[in-house]
N, C-alpha and C. Protein backbone atom coordinates (compact mmCIF):
# COMPACT_ATOMS: atom_id res chain seq x y z
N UNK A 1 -54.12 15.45 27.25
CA UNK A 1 -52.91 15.19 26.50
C UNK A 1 -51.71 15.11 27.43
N UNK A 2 -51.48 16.00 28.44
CA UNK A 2 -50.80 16.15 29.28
C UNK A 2 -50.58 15.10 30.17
N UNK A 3 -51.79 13.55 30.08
CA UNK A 3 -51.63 12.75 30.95
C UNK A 3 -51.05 11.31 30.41
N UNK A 4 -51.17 11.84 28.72
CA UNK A 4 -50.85 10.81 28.02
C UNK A 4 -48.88 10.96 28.42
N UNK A 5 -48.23 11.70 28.52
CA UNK A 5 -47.45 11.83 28.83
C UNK A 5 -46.35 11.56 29.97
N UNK A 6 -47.14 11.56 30.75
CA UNK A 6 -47.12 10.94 32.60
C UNK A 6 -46.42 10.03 32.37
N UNK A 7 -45.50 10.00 33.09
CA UNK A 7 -44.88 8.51 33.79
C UNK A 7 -45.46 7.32 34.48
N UNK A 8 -46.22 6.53 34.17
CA UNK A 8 -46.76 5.29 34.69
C UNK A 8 -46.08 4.20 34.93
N UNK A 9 -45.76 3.63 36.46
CA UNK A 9 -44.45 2.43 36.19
C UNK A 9 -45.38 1.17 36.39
N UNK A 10 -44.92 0.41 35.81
CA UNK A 10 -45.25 -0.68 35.55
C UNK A 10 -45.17 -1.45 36.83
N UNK A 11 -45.71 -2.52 37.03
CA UNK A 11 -45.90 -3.16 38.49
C UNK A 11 -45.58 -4.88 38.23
N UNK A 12 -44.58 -4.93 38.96
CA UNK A 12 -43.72 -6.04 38.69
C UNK A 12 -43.82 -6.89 40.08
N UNK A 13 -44.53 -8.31 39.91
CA UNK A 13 -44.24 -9.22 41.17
C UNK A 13 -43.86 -10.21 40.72
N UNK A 14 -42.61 -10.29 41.06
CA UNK A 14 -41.23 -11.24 40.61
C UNK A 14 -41.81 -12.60 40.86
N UNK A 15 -41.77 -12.83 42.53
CA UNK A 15 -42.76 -13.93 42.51
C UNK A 15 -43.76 -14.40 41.98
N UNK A 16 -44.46 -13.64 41.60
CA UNK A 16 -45.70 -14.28 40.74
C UNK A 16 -45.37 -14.60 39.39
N UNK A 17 -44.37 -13.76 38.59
CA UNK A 17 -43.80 -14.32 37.47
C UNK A 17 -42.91 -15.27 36.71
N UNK A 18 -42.28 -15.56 38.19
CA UNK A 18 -41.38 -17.17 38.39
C UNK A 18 -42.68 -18.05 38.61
N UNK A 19 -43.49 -18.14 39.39
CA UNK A 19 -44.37 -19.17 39.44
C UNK A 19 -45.43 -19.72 38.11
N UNK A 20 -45.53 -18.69 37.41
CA UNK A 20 -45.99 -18.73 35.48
C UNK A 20 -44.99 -19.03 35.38
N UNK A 21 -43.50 -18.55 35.05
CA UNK A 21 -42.61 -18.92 34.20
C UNK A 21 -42.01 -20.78 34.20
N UNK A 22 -42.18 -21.06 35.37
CA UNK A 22 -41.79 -22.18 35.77
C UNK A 22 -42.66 -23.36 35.70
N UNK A 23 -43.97 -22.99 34.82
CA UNK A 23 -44.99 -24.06 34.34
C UNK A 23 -44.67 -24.07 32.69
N UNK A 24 -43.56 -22.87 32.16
CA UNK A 24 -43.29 -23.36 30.50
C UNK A 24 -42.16 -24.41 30.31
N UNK A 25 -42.28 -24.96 29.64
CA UNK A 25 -41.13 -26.18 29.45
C UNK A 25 -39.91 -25.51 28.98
N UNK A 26 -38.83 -26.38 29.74
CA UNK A 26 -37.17 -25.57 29.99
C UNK A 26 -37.01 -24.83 30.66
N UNK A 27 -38.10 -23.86 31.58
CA UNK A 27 -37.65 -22.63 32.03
C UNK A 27 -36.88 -22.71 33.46
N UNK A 28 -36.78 -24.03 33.85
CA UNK A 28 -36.49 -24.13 34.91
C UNK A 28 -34.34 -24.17 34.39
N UNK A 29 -34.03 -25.21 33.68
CA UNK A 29 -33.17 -25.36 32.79
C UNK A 29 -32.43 -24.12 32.83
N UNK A 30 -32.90 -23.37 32.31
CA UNK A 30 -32.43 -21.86 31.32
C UNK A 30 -31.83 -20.92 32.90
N UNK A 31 -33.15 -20.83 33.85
CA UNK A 31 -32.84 -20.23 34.94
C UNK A 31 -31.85 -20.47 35.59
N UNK A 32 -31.84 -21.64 35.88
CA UNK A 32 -30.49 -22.31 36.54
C UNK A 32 -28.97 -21.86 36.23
N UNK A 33 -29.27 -22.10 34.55
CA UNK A 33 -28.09 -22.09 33.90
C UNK A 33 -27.63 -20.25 34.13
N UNK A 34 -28.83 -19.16 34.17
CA UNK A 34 -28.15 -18.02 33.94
C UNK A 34 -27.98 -17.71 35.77
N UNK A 35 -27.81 -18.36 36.65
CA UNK A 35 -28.15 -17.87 38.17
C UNK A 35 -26.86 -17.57 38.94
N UNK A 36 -25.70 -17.61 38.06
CA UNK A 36 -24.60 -17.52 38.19
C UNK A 36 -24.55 -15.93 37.46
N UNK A 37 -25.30 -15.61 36.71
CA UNK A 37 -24.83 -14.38 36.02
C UNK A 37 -25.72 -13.55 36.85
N UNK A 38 -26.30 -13.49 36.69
CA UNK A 38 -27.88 -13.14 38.00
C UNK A 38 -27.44 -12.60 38.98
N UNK A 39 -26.31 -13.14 39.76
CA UNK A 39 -25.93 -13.47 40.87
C UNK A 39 -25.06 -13.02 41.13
N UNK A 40 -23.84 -12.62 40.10
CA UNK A 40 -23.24 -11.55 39.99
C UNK A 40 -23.61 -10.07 39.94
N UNK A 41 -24.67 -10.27 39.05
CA UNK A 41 -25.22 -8.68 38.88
C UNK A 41 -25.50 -8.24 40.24
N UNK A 42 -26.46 -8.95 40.53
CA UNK A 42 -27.07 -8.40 42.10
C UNK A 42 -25.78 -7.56 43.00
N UNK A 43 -24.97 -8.89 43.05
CA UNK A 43 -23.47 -8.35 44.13
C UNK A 43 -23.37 -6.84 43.54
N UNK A 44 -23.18 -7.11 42.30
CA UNK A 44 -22.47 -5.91 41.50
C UNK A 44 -23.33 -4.43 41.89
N UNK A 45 -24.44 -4.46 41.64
CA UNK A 45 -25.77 -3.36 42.13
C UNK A 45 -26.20 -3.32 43.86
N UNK A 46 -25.86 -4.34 44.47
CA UNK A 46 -25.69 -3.96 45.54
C UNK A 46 -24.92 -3.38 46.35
N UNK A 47 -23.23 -3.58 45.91
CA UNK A 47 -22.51 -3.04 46.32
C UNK A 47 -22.25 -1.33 45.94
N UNK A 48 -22.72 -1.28 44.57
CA UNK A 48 -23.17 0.37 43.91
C UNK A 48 -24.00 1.00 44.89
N UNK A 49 -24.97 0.65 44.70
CA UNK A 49 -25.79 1.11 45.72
C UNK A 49 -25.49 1.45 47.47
N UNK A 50 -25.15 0.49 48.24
CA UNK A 50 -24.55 0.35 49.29
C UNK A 50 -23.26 1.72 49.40
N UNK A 51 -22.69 1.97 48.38
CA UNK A 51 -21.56 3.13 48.01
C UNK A 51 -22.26 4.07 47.94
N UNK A 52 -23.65 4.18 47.34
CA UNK A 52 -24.43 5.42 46.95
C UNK A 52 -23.96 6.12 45.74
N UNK A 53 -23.06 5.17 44.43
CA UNK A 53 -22.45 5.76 43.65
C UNK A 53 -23.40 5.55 42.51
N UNK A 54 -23.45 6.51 41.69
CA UNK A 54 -24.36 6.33 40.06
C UNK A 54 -23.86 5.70 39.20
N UNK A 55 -23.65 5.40 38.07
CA UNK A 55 -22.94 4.01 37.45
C UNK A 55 -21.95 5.28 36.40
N UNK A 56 -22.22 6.62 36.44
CA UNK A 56 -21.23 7.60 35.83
C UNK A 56 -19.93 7.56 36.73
N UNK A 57 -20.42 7.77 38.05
CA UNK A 57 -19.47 7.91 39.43
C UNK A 57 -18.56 6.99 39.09
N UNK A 58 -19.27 5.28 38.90
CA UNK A 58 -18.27 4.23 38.98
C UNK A 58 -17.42 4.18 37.99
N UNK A 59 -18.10 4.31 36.86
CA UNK A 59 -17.66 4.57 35.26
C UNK A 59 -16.26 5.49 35.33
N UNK A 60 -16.42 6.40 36.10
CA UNK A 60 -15.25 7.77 36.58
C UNK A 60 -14.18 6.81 36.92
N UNK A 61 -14.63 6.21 37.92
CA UNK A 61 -13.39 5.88 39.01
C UNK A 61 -12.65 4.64 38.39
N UNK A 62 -12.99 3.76 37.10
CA UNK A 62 -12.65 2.85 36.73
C UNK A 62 -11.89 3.30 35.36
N UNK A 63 -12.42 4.39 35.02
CA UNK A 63 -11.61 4.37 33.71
C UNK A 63 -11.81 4.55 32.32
N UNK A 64 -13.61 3.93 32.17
CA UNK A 64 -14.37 3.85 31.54
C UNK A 64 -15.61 4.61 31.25
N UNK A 65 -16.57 3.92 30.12
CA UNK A 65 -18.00 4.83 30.56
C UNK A 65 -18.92 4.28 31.25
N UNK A 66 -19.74 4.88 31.11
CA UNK A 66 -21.66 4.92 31.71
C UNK A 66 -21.68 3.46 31.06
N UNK A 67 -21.84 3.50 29.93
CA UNK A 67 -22.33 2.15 28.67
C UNK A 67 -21.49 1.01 29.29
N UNK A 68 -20.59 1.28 29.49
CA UNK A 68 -19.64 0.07 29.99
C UNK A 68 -19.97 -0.50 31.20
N UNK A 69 -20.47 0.29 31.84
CA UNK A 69 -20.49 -0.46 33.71
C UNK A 69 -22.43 -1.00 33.45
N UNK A 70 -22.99 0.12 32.63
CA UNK A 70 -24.12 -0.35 32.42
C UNK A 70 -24.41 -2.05 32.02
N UNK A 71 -23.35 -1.93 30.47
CA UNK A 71 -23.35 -3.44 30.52
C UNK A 71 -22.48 -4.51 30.93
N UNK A 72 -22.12 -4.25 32.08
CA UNK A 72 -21.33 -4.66 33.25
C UNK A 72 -22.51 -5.47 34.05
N UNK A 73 -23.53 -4.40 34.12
CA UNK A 73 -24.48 -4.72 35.37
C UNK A 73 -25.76 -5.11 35.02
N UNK A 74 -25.48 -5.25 33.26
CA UNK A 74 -26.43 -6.37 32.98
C UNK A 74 -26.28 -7.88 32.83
N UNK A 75 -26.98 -9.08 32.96
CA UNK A 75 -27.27 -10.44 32.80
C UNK A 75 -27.11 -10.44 31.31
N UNK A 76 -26.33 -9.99 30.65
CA UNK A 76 -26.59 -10.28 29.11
C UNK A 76 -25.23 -11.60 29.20
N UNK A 77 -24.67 -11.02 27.77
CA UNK A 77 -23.70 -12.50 27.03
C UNK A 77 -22.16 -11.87 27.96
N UNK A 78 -22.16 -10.48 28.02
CA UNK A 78 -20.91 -10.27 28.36
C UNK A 78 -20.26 -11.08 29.79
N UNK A 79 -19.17 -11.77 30.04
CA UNK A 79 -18.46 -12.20 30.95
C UNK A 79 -17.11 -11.57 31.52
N UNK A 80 -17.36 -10.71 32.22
CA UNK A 80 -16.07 -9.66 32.08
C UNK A 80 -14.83 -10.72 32.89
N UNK A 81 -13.76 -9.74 32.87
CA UNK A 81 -12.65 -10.38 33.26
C UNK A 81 -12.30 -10.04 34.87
N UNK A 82 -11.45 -11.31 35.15
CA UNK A 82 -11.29 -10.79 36.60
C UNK A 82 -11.05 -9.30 36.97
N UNK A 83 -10.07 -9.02 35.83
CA UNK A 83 -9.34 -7.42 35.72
C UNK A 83 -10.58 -6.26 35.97
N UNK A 84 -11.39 -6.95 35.54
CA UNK A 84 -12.46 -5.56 35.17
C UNK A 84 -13.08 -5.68 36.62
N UNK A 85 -13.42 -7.11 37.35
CA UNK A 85 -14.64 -6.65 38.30
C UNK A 85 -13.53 -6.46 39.67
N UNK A 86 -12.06 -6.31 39.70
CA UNK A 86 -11.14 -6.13 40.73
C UNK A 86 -11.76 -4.33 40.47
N UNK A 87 -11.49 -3.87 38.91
CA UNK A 87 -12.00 -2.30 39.11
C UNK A 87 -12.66 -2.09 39.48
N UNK A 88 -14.03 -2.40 39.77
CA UNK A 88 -15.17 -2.03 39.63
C UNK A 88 -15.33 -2.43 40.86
N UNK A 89 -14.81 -3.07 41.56
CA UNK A 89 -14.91 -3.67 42.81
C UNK A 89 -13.93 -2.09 43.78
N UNK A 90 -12.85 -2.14 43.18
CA UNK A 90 -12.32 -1.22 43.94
C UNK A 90 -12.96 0.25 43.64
N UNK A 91 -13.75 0.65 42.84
CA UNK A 91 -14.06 1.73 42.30
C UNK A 91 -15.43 2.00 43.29
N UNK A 92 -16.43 0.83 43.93
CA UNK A 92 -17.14 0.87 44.77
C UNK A 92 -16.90 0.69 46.04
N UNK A 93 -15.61 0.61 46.39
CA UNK A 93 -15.39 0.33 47.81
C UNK A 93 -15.21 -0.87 47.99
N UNK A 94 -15.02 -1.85 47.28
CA UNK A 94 -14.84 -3.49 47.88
C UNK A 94 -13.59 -4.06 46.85
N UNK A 95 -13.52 -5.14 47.71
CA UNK A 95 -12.98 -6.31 46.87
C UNK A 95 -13.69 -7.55 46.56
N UNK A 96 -12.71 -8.40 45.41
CA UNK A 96 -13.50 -9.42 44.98
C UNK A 96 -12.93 -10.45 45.84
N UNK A 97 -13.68 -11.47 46.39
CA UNK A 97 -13.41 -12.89 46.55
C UNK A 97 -13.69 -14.08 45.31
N UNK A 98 -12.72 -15.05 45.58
CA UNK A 98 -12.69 -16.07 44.31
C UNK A 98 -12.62 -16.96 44.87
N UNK A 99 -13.83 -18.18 45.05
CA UNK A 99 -13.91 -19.54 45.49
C UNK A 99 -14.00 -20.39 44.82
N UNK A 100 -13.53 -21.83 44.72
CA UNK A 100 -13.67 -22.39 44.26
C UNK A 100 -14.47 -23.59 45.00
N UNK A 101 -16.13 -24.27 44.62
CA UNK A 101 -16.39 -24.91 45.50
C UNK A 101 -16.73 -26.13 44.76
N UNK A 102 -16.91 -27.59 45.97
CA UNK A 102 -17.10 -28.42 45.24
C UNK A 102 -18.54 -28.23 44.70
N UNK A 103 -18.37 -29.29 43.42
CA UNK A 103 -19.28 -29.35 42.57
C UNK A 103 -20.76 -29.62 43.36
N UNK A 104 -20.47 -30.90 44.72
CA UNK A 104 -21.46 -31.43 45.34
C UNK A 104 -22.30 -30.55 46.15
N UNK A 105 -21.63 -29.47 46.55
CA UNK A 105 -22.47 -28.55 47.38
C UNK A 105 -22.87 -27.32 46.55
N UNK A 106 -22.50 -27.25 44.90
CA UNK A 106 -23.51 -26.53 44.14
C UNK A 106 -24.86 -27.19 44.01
N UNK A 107 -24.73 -29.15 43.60
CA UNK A 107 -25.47 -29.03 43.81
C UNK A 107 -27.01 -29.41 44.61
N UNK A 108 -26.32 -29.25 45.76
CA UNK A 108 -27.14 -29.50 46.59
C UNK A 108 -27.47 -27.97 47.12
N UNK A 109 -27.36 -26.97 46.90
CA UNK A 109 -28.20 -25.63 46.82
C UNK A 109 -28.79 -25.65 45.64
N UNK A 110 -28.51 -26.01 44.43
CA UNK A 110 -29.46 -25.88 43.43
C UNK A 110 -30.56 -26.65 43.82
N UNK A 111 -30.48 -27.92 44.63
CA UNK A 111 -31.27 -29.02 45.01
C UNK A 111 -32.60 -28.15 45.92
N UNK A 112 -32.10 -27.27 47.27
CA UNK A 112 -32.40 -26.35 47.82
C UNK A 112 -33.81 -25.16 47.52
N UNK A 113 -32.44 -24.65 45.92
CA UNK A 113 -33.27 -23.49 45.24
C UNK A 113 -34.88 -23.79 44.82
N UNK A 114 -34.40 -24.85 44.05
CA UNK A 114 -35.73 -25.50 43.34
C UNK A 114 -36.62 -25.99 44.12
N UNK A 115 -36.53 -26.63 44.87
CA UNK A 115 -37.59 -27.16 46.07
C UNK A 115 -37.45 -25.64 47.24
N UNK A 116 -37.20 -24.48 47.08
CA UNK A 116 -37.88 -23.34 47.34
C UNK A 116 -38.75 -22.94 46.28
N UNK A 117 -38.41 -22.62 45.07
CA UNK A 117 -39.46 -22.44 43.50
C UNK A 117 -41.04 -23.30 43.84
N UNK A 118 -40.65 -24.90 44.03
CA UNK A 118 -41.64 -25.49 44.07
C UNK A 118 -42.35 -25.05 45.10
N UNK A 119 -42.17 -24.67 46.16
CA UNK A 119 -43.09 -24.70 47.23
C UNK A 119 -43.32 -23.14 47.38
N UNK A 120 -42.72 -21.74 46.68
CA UNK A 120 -42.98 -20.70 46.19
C UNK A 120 -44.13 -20.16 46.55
């Protein structure tokens, strides 16, 4: 009974699950479209991490809660505001940069990304 209980983690190979995911129709589409939010998060959890701060710590230093930075540092619908990730930026030790690039050299890394996927 005692083992039914146990913590068992689940075993996740990212790669191998983009390479299934990317034989269902649209999924390539959908990915693309969220790789900008994706892409944020990462920065966002890397730079946490890199601080060695817990997302209460950051939550402290910004103003806010746990729930808030949590869904901060998820890929969901939320799009926070510059205001929020200057906090959260300064609350981990950094600042934000804001580029604006041409359209042509997005996409010619998306061009890039995908013909990395394909050859995966």
């Amino acid at each position: 009974m005692a083992d039914d209980l146990k913590y068992h983690p689940v075993r996740h190979d990212h790669d191998k699950f983009l390479k299934k995911a990317q034989k269902r129709a649209c999924f390539n589409e959908a990915y693309d479209e969220l790789e900008d939010k994706y892409s944020l998060v990462s920065e966002l959890l890397r730079a946490r991490s890199k601080a060695g701060l817990t997302q209460e710590a950051v939550a402290e230093r910004m103003g806010t809660t746990k729930s808030a930075v949590s869904r901060l540092e998820a890929a969901g619908k939320l799009s926070p505001s510059v205001t929020t990730l200057k906090k959260y930026a300064n609350a981990v030790g950094c600042e934000i940069e804001i580029k604006l690039v041409p359209a042509s050299r997005k996409v010619a890394r998306h061009a890039s990304t995908s013909r990395k996927r394909a050859v995966g």
